[in-house]
Protein backbone atom coordinates (compact mmCIF):
# COMPACT_ATOMS: atom_id res chain seq x y z
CA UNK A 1 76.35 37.28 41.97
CA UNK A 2 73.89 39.22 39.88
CA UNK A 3 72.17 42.15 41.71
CA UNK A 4 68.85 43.44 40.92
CA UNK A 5 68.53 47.71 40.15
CA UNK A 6 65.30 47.56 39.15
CA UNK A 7 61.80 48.83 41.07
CA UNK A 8 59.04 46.32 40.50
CA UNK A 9 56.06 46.81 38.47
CA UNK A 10 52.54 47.17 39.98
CA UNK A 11 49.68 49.18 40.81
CA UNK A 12 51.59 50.89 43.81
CA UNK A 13 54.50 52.01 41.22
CA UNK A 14 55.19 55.75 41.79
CA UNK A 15 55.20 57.73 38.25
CA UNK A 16 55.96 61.11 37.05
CA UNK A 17 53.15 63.68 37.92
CA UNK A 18 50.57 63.13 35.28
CA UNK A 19 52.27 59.96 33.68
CA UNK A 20 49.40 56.90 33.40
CA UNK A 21 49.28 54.85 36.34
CA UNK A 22 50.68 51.04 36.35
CA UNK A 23 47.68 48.89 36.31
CA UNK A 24 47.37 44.93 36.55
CA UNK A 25 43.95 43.47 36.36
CA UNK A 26 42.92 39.91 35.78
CA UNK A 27 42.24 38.69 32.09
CA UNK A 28 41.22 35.50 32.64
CA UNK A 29 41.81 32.84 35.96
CA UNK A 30 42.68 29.12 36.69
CA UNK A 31 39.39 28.95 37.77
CA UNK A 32 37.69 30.61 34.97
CA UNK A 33 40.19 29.96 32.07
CA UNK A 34 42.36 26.98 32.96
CA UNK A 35 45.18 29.64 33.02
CA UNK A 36 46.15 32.51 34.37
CA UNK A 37 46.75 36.30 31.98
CA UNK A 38 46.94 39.41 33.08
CA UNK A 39 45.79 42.48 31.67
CA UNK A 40 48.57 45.32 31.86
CA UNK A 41 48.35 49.17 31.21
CA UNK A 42 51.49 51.09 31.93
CA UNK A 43 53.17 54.20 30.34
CA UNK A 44 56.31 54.19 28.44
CA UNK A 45 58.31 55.43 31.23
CA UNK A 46 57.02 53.17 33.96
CA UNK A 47 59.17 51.84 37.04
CA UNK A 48 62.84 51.51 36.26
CA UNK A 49 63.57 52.72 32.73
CA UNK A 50 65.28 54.19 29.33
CA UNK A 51 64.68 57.31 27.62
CA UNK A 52 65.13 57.05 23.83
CA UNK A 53 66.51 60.20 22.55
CA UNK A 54 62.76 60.42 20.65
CA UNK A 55 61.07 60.82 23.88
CA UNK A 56 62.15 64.80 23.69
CA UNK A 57 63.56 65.16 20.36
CA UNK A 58 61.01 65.26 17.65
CA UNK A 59 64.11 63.58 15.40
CA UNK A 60 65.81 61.45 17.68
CA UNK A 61 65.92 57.98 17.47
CA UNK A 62 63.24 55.19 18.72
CA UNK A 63 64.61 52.06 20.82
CA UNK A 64 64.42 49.87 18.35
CA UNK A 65 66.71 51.83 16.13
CA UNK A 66 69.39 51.47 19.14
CA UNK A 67 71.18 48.03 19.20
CA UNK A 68 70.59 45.67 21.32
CA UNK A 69 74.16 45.17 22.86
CA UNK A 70 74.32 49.59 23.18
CA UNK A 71 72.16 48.79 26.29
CA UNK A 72 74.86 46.85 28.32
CA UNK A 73 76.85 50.11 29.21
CA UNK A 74 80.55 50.23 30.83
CA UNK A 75 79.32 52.11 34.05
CA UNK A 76 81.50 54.34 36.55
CA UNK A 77 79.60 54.78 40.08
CA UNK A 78 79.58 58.21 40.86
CA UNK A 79 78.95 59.44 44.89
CA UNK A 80 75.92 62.05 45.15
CA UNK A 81 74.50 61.29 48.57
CA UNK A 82 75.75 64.65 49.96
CA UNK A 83 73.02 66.33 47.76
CA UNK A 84 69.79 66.98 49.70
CA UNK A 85 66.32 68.25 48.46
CA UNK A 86 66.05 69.63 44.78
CA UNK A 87 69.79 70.14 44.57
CA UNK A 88 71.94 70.26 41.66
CA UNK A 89 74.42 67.68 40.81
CA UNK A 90 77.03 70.48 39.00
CA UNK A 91 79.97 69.41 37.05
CA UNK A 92 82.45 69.25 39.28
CA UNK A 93 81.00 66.73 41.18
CA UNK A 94 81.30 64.21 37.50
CA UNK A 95 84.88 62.41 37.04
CA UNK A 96 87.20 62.07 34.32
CA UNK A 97 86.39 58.98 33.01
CA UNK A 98 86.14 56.71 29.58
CA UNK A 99 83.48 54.72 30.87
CA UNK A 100 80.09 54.62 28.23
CA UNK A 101 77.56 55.77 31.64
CA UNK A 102 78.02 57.77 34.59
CA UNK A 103 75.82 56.22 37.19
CA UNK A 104 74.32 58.78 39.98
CA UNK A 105 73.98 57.44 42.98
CA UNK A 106 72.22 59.93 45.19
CA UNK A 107 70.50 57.63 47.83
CA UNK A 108 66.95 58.90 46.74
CA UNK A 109 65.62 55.31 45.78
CA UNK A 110 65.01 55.44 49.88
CA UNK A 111 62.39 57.42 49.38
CA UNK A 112 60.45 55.89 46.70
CA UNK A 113 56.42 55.63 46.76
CA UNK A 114 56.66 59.09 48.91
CA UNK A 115 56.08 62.46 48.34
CA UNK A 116 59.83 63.13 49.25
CA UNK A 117 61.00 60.78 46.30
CA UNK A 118 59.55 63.53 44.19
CA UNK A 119 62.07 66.19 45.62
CA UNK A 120 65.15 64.60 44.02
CA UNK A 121 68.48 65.88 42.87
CA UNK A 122 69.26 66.38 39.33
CA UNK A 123 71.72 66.82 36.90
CA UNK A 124 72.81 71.11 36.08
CA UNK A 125 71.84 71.62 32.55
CA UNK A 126 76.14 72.40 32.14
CA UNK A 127 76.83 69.08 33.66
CA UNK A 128 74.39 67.26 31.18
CA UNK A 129 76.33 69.25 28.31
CA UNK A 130 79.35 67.86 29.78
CA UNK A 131 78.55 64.31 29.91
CA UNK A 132 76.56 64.75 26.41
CA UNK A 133 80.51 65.96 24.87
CA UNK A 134 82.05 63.20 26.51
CA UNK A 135 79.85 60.44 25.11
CA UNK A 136 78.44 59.64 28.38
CA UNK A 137 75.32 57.88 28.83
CA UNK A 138 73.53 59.22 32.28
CA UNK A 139 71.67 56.84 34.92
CA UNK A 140 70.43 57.59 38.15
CA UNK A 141 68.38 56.55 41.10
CA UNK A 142 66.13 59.07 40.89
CA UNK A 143 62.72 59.82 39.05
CA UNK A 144 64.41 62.68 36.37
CA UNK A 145 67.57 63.80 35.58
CA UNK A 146 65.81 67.11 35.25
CA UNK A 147 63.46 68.69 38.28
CA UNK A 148 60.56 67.40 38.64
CA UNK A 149 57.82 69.72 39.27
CA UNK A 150 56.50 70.18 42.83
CA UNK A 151 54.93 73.16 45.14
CA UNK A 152 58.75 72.80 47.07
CA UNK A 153 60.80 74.05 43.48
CA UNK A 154 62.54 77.12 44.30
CA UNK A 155 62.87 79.87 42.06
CA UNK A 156 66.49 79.09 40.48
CA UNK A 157 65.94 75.87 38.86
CA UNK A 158 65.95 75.16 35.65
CA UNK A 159 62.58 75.82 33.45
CA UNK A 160 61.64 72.22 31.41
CA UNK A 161 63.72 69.35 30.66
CA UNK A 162 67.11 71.06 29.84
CA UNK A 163 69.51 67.78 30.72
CA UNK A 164 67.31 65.29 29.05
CA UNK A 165 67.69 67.87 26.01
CA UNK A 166 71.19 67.71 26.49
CA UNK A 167 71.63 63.99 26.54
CA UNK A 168 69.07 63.02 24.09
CA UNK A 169 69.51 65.42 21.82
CA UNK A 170 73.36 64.23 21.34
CA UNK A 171 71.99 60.64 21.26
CA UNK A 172 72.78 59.81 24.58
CA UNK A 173 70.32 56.95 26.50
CA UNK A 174 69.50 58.48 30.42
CA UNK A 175 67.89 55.42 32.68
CA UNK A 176 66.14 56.73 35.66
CA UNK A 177 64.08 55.35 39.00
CA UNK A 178 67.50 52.08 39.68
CA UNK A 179 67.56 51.42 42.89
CA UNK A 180 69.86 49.10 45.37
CA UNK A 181 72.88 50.99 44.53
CA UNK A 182 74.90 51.04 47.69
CA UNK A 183 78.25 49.19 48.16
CA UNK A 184 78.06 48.59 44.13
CA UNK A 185 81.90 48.91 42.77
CA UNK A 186 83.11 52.02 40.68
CA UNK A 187 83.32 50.59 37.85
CA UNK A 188 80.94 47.98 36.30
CA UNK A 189 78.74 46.51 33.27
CA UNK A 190 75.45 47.68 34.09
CA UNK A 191 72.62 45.07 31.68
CA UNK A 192 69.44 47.84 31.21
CA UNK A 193 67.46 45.92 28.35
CA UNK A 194 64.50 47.64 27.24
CA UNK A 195 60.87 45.64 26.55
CA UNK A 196 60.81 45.67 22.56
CA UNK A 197 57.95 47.89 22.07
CA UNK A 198 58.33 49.61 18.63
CA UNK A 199 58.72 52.81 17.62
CA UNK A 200 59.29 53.91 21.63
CA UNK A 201 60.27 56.94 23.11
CA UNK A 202 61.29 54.78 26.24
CA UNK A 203 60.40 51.30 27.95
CA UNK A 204 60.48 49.83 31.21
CA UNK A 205 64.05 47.86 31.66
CA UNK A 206 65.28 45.16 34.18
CA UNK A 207 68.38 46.61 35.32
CA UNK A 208 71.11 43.89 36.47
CA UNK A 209 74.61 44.50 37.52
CA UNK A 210 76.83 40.85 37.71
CA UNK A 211 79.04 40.23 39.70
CA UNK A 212 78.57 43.20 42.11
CA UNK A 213 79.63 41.38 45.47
């Protein structure tokens, strides 16, 4: 059985505040054409995705200078439901593990295409650190690993992107927006493959997990 994490891609895909919009139009038509293309305009970190470690390190690598077989990761579930609204997910809350990824679950995918989906949980800039020493790759169902910026923040969270620093700029990957994540086991091979756009800081990724029932 091969389960599907990943969001689909269309004009009503929800984005990061200010991120371009996913847009599909008509190139040319079976009726027109004799075929059918479509004309696509989407940002780098569209839908279900992978942040290279360029995307917020001015030195750190591109996808395409990541291997191809890095991006099927040896992934430990990890509980986070009881978080609620803009809460942290500290360090004690991360296992002892030698899986490659940690993978967040924290039930937020509900909420997608809301407002609410923008209030998520995220990873404590210590906890990042942590994972980043460990060698842990970071995924999540949820739009950041770091706040995302909304008139709700309170006044204690951290400034900026401090866990994607963390990760990326010890050459971790972090994959953020999976979704269908319930009743997955705790330990399994999760298949992220990036589109092979070059040079990217980041690409949209179909994110499969086999044998998951």
């Amino acid at each position: 059985m091969v389960r599907d994490l990943s969001h689909p891609l269309g004009p009503s895909t929800q984005v990061y505040p200010g991120d371009p919009p996913v847009e599909a139009s008509p190139h040319a038509t079976h009726d027109e054409d004799g075929y059918r293309v479509t004309h696509l305009s989407l940002g780098t970190h569209s839908g279900t995705h992978v942040d290279a470690p360029s995307h917020t390190e001015p030195d750190g690598r591109t996808l395409d200078a990541v291997p191809v077989e890095t991006f099927a990761f040896d992934a430990r579930l990890v509980d986070c439901t009881d978080c609620g609204p803009r809460d942290a997910i500290e360090r004690a809350a991360l296992p002892e593990t030698d899986a490659e990824m940690l993978v967040l679950r924290t039930g937020w995918a509900d909420r997608w295409g809301t407002d609410a989906y923008l209030d998520h949980p995220y990873l404590a800039p210590d906890a990042a650190a942590w994972c980043a020493e460990r060698g842990h790759h970071v995924a999540l169902d949820a739009l950041s690993v770091d706040p995302t910026p909304t008139p709700n923040a309170a006044p204690g969270e951290p400034d900026g992107v401090p866990a994607h620093h963390e990760l990326l700029g010890a050459d971790r990957l972090v994959v953020e927006n999976l979704t269908n994540l319930a009743d997955l086991p705790g330990r399994f091979t999760l298949r992220a493959y990036p589109l092979p756009v070059a040079a990217a800081d980041g690409a949209p990724v179909r994110a499969v997990v086999e044998d998951a029932e």
